[in-house]
Protein backbone atom coordinates (compact mmCIF):
# COMPACT_ATOMS: atom_id res chain seq x y z
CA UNK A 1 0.00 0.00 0.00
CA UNK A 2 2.81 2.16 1.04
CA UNK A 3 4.54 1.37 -2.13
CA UNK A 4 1.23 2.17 -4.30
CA UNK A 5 0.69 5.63 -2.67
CA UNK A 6 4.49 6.64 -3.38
CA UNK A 7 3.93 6.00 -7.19
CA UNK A 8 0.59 7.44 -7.06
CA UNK A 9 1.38 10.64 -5.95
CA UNK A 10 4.98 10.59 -8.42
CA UNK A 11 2.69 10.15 -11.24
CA UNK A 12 0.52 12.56 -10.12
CA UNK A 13 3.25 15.56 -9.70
CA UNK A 14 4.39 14.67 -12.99
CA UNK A 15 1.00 16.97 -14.12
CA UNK A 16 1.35 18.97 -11.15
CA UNK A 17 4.61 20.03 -11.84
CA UNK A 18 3.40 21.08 -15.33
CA UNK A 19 0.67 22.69 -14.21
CA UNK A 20 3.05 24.47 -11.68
CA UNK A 21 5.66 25.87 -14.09
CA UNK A 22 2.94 26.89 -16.55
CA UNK A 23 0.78 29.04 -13.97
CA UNK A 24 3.42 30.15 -11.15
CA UNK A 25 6.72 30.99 -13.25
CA UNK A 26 4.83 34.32 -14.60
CA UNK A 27 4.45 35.18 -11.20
CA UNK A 28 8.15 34.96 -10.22
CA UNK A 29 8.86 38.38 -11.80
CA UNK A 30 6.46 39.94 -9.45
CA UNK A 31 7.07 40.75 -5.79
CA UNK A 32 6.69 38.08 -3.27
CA UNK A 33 3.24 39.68 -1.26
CA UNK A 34 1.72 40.87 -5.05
CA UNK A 35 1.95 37.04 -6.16
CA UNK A 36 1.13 35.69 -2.82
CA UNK A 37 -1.87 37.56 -2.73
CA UNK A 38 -2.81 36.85 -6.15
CA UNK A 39 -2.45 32.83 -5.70
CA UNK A 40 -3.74 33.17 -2.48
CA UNK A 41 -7.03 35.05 -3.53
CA UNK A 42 -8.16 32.71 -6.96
CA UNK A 43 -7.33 29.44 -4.36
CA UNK A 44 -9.95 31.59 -1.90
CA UNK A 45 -12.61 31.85 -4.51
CA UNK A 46 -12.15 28.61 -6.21
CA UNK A 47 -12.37 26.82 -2.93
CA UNK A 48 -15.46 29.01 -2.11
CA UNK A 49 -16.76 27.37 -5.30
CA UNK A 50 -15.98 23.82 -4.60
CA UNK A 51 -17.48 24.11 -1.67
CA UNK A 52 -20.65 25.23 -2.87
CA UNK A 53 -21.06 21.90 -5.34
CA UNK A 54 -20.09 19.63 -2.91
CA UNK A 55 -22.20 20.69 -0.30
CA UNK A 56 -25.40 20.01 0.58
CA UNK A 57 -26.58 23.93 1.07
CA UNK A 58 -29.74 23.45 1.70
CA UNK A 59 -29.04 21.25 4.32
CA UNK A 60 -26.53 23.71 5.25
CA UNK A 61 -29.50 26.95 5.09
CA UNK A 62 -31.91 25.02 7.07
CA UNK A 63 -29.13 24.26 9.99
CA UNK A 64 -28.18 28.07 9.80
CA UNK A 65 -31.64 29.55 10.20
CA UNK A 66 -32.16 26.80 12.75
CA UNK A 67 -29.34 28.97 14.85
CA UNK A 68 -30.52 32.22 14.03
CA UNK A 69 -33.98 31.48 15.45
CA UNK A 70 -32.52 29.83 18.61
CA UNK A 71 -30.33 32.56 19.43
CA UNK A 72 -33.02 35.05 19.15
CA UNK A 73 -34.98 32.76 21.83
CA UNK A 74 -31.70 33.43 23.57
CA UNK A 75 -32.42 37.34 23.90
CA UNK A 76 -36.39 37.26 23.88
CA UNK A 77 -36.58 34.38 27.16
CA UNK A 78 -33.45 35.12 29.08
CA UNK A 79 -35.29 35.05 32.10
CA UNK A 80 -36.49 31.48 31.62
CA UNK A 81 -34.17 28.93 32.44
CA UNK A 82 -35.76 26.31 30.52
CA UNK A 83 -36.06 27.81 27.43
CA UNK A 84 -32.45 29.37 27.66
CA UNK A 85 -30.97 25.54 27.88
CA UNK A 86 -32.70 23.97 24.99
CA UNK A 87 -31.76 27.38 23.13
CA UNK A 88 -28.32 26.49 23.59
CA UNK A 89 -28.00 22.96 23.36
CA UNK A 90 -30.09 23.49 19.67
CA UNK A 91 -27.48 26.06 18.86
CA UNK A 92 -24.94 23.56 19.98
CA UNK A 93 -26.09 21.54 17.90
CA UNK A 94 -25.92 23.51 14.74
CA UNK A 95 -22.90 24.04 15.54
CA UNK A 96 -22.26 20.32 15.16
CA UNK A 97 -24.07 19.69 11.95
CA UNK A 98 -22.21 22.73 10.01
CA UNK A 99 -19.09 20.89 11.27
CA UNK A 100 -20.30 17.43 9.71
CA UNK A 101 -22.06 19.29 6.78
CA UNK A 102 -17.95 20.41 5.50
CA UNK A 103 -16.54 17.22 6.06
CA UNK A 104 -17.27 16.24 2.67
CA UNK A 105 -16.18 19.55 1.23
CA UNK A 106 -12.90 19.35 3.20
CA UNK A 107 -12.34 15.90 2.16
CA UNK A 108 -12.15 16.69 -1.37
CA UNK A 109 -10.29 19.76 -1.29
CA UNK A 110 -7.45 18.41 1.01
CA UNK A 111 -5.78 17.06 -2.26
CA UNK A 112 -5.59 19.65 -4.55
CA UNK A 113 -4.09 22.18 -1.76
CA UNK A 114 -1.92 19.79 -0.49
CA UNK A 115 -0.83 19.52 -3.97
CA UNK A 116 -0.70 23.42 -4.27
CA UNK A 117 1.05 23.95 -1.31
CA UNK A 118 3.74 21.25 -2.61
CA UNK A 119 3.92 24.25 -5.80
CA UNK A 120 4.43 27.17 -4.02
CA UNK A 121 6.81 25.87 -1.63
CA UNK A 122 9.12 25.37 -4.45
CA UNK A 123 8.74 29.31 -4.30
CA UNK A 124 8.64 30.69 -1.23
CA UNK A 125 10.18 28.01 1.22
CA UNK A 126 13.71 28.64 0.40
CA UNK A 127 15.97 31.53 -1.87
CA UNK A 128 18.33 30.58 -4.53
CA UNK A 129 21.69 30.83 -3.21
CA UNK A 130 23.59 33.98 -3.98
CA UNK A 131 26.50 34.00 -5.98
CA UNK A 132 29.53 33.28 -3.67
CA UNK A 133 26.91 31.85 -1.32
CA UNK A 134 27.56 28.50 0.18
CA UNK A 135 25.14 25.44 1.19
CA UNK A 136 25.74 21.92 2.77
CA UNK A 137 24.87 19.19 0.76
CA UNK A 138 23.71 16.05 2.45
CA UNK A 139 22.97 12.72 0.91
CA UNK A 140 21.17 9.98 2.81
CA UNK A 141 22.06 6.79 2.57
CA UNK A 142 19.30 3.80 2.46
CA UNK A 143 20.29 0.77 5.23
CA UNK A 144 21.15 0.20 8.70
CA UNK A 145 23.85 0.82 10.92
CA UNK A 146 25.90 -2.58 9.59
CA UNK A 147 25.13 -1.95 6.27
CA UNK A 148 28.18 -1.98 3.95
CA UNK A 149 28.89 2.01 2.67
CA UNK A 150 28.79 2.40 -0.91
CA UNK A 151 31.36 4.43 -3.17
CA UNK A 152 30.24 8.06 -3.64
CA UNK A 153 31.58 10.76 -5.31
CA UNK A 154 30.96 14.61 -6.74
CA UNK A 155 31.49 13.82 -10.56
CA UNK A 156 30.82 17.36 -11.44
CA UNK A 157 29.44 20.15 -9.05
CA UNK A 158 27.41 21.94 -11.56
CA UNK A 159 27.62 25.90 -11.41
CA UNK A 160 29.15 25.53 -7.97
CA UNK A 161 32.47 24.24 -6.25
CA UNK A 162 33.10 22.13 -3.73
CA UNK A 163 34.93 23.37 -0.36
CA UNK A 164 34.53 20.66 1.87
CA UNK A 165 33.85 16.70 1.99
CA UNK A 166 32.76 14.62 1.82
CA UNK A 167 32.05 14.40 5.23
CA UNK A 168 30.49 10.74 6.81
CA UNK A 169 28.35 11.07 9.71
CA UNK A 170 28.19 7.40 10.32
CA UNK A 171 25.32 7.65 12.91
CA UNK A 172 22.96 9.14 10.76
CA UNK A 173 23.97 7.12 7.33
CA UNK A 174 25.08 10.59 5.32
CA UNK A 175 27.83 11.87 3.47
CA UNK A 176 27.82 15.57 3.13
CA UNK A 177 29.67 18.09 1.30
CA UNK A 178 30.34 21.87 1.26
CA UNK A 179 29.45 23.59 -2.00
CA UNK A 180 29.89 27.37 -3.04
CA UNK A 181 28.17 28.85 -5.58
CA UNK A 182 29.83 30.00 -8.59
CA UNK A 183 27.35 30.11 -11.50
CA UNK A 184 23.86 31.83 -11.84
CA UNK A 185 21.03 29.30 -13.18
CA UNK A 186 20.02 26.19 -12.87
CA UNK A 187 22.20 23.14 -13.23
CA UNK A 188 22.62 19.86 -11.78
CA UNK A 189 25.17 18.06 -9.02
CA UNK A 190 25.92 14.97 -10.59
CA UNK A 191 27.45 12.26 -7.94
CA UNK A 192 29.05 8.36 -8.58
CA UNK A 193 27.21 5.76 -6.54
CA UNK A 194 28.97 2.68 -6.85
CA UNK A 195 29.21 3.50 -10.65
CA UNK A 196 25.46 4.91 -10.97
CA UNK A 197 25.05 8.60 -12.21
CA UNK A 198 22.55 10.32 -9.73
CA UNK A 199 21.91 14.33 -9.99
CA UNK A 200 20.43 16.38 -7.62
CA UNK A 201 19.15 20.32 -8.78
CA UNK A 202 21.10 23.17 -8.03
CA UNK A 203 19.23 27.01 -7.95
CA UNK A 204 21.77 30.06 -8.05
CA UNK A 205 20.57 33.52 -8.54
CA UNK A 206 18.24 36.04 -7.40
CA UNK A 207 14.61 36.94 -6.75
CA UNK A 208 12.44 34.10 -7.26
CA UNK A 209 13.56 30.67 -8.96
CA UNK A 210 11.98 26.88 -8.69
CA UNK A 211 13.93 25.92 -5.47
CA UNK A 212 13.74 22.49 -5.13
CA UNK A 213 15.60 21.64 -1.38
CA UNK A 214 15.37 18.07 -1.79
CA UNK A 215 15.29 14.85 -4.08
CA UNK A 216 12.65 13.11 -1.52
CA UNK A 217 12.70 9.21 -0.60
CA UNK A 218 10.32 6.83 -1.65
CA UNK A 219 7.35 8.21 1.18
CA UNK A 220 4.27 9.49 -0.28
CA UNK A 221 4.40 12.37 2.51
CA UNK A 222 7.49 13.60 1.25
CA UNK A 223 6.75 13.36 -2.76
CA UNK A 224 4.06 15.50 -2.13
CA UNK A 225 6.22 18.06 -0.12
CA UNK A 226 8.95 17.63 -2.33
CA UNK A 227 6.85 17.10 -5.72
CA UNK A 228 9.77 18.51 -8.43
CA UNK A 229 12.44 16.04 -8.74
CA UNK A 230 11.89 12.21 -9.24
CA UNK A 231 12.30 10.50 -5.89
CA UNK A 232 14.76 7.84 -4.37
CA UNK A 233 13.05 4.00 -5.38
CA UNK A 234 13.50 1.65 -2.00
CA UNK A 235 16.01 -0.51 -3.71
CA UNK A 236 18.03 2.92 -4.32
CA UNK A 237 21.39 3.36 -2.12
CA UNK A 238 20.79 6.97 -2.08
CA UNK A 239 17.49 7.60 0.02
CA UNK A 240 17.58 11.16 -0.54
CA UNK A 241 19.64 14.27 -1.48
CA UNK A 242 19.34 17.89 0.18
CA UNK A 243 20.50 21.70 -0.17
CA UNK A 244 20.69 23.73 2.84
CA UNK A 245 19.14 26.58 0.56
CA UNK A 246 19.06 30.34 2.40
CA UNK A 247 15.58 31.23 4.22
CA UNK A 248 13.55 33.50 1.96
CA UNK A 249 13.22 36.57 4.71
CA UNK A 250 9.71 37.84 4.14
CA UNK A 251 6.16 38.25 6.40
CA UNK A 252 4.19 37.67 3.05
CA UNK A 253 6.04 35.49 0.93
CA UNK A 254 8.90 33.89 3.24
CA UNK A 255 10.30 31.00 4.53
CA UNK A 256 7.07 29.39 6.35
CA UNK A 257 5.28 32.65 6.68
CA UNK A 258 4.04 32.41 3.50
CA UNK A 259 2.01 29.56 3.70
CA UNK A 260 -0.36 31.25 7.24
CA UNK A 261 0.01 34.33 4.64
CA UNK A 262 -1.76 32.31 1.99
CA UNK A 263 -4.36 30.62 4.83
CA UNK A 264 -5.48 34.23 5.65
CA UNK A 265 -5.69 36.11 2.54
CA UNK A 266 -7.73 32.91 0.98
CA UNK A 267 -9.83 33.44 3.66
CA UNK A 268 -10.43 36.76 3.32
CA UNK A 269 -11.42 36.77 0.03
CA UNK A 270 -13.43 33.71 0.60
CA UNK A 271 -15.88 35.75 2.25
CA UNK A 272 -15.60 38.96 0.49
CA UNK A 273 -17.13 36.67 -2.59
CA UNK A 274 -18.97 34.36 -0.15
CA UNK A 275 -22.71 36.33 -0.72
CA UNK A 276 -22.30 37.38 -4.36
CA UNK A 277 -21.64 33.14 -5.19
CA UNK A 278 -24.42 32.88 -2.74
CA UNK A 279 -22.69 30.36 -1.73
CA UNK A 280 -23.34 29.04 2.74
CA UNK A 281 -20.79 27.59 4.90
């Protein structure tokens, strides 16, 4: 099963990534809040829209008005305990069924944000590095403690240099290496394992570029966090391969902060365009 969901979701980023480059590299010329806010805004609306069809409203409109007339009981017989306990155990209750009434909404959209989120991390999560920058690179090695060590080398560093390593941190299973950049662009570090080519993606430059910070495992969690480069098979020596990329210093479009930014702007403009779709939640 574990195996299944792994290929599943590395087929599936095969389109996303697509999709991705197609839609978000315009943005990249823009600054980081403008084209967080813009991305942040459609997802708001569109997810205002899916929500809508795969709802049941009504159900939804009756539960609502349900709570409205309840809480009005609430203000009209305040004096009577009775009737001010079943008021609130009904609105309780609405509560309740609005909360099992977005299941099924929330359900379906889990997997196309998920997959977004996987997209604009490539974006925001980490910077290129700088020219003259420099970034540990750390490959992890599949196997336990008494496994035997394979041969691994830097064939060619791409537009960088190595400065240190490799390194073994035996504990841990990794060999890592200090590189410094030296080119602007993209272009690939290509290592030897035990005679086997294996390249891991290299960003230098600045603004915004496609950072991808690691060449994930075979673990469906971390495909989908780690969607652009073709992951690590089980039967692979290498289990992974990461770049200690710069944090992206920002409130709206930085390292982690982006991602609440995108939450709350969504949001926002979720229910700015919540009454003209006519849409209830």
């Amino acid at each position: 099963m574990t195996d299944f969901s792994a290929q599943l979701v590395t087929w599936v980023n095969v389109v996303t990534n697509a999709l991705g480059e197609f839609l978000l590299s315009p943005l990249g010329g823009l600054p980081g809040w403008l084209s967080n806010t813009i991305i942040s805004a459609v997802t708001g609306v569109l997810l205002l829209i899916i929500f809508k069809y795969t709802s049941n409203q009504r159900a939804i409109g009756r539960v609502r008005d349900d709570i409205k007339a309840h809480m009005l009981a609430l203000k009209l017989f305040k004096d009577s305990l009775v009737v001010t306990l079943k008021a609130q155990g009904r609105v309780f209750r609405g509560a309740f069924l609005l909360l099992f009434h977005a299941i099924v909404p929330m359900v379906v959209m889990i997997v196309p944000v998920s997959l977004l989120l996987g997209q604009m991390s490539l974006w925001y999560q980490s910077r290129p590095l700088g020219n003259g920058e420099e970034a540990l690179v750390v490959m992890a090695l599949n196997g336990d403690m008494e496994s035997a060590w394979p041969e691994v080398s830097i064939k060619s560093p791409g537009g960088a240099e190595v400065t240190t390593g490799p390194v073994r941190v035996f504990s841990e299973r990794q060999i890592c290496w200090k590189i410094k950049a030296v080119e602007d662009g993209y272009s690939e570090i290509d290592f030897a394992v035990d005679g086997q080519e294996v390249k891991k993606e290299l960003a230098i430059g600045e603004g915004f570029m496609r950072v991808s910070s690691k060449r994930p495992g075979w673990k469906w969690s971390e495909i989908i966090m780690y969607p652009w480069e073709r992951p690590f098979r089980l039967d692979s020596a290498v289990k992974s391969i990461s770049i200690d990329y710069p944090e992206r210093l920002s409130r709206t479009s930085g390292t982690d902060w982006w991602m609440a930014y995108f939450f709350v702007v969504s949001m926002v403009f979720a229910f700015i365009f919540k009454p003209f779709l006519k849409v209830r939640i």
